[in-house]
C-alpha atoms as a PDB file:
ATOM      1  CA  UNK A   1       0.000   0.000   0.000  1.00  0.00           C
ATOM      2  CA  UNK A   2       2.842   2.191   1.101  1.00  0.00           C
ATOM      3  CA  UNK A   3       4.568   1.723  -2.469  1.00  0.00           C
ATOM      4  CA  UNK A   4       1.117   2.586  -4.255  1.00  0.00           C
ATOM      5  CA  UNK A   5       1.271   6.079  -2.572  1.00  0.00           C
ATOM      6  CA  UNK A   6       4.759   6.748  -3.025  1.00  0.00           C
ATOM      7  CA  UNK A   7       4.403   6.152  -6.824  1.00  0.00           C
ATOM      8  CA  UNK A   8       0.759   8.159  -6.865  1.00  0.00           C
ATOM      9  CA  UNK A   9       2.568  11.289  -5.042  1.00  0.00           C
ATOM     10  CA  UNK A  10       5.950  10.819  -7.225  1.00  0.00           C
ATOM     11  CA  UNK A  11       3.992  10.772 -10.340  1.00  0.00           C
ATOM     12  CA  UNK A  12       2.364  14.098  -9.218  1.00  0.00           C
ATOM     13  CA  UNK A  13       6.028  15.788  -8.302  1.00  0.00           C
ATOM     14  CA  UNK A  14       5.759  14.947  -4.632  1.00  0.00           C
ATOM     15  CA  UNK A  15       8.973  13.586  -2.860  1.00  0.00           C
ATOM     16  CA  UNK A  16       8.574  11.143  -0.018  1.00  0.00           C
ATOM     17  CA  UNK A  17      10.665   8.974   1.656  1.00  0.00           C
ATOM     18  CA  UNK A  18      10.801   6.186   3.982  1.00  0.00           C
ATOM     19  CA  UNK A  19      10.090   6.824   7.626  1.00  0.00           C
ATOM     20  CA  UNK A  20      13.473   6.146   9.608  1.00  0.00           C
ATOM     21  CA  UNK A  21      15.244   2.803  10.502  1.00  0.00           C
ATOM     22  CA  UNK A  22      14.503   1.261  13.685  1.00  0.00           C
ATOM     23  CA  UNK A  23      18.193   1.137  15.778  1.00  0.00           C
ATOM     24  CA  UNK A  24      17.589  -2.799  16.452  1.00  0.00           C
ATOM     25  CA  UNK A  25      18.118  -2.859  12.863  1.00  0.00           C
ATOM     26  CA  UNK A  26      20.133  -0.105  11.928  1.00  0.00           C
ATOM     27  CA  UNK A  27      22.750  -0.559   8.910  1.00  0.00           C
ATOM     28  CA  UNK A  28      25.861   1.204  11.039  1.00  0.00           C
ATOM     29  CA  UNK A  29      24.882  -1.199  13.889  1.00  0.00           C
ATOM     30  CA  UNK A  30      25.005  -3.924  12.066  1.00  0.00           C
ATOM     31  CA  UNK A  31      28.136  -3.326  10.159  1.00  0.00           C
ATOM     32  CA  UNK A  32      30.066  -3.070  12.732  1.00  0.00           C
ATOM     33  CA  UNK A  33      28.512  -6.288  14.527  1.00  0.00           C
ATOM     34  CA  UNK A  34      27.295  -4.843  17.864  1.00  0.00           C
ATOM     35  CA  UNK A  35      24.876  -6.707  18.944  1.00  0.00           C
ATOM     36  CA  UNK A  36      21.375  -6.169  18.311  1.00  0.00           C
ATOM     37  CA  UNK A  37      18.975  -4.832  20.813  1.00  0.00           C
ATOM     38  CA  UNK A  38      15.257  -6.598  21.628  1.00  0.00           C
ATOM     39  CA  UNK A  39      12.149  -6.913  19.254  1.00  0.00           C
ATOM     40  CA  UNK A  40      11.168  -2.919  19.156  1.00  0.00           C
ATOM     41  CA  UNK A  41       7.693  -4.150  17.401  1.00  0.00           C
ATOM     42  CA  UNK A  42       6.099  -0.495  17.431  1.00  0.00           C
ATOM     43  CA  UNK A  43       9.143   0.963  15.694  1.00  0.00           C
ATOM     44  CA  UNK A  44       9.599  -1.663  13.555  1.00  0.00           C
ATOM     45  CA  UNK A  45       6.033  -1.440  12.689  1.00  0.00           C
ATOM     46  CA  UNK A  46       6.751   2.558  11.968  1.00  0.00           C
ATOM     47  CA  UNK A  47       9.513   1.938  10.036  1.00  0.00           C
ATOM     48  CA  UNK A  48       7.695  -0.342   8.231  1.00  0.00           C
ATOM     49  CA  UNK A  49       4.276   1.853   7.435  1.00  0.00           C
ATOM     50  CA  UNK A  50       5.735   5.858   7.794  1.00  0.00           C
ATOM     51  CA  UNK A  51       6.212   8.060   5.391  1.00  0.00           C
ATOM     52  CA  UNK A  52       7.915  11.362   5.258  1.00  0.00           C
ATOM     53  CA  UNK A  53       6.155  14.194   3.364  1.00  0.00           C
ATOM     54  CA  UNK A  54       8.027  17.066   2.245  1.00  0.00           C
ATOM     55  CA  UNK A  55       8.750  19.677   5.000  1.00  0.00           C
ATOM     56  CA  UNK A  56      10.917  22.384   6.369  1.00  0.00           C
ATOM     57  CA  UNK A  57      11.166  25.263   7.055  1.00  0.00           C
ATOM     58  CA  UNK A  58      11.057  26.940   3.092  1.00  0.00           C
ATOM     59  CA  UNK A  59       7.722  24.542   2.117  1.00  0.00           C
ATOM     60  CA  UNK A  60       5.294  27.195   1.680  1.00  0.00           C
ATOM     61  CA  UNK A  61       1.737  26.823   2.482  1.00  0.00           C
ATOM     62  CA  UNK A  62       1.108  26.095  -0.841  1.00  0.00           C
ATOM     63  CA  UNK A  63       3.125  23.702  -1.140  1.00  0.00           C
ATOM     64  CA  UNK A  64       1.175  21.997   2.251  1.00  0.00           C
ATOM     65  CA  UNK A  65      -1.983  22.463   0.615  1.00  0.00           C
ATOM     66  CA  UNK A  66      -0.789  20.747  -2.793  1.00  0.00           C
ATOM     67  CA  UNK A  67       0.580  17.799  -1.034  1.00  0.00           C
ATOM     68  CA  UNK A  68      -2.511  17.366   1.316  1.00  0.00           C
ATOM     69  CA  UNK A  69      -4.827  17.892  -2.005  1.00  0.00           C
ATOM     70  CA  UNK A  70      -2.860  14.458  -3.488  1.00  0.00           C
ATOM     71  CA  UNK A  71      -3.134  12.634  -0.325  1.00  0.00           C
ATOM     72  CA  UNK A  72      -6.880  13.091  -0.359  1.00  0.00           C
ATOM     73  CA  UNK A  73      -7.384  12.306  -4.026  1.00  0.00           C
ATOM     74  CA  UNK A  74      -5.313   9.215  -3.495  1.00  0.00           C
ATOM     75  CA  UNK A  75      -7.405   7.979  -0.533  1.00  0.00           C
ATOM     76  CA  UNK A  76     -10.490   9.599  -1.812  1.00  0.00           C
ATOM     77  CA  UNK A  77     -10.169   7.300  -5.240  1.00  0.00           C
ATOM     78  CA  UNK A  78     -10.155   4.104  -2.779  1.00  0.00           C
ATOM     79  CA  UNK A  79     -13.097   5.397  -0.701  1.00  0.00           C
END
């Protein structure tokens, strides 16, 4: 589902990303074999389902409203 939107909001010039990478699973940690921490099932579960939208401090309100205006016609098409 995840992909779907990222594809729907890329084809309308909308960057998104991945949400972040839990640290029981984090690349660096991993790398260097230290030793992996416990089951984090909530932030695996974010990790697994977030998305970043564009933001910052220069993203203009119209740029907001553009972004939330795709969001809603991509969940409004599945409605």
């Amino acid at each position: 589902f995840r992909r779907v939107l990222f594809r729907s909001l890329r084809d309308k010039g909308v960057g998104t990303r991945p949400f972040f990478y839990p640290l029981n699973i984090q690349p660096v940690l991993q790398k260097f074999s230290i030793p992996l921490i416990a089951d984090c099932p909530v932030s695996q579960n974010l990790a697994e389902t977030g998305i970043y939208f564009p933001s910052g401090l220069a993203t203009t309100n119209e740029e907001i409203d553009y972004v939330c205006d795709c969001i809603n016609e991509f969940f409004g098409e599945r409605l």
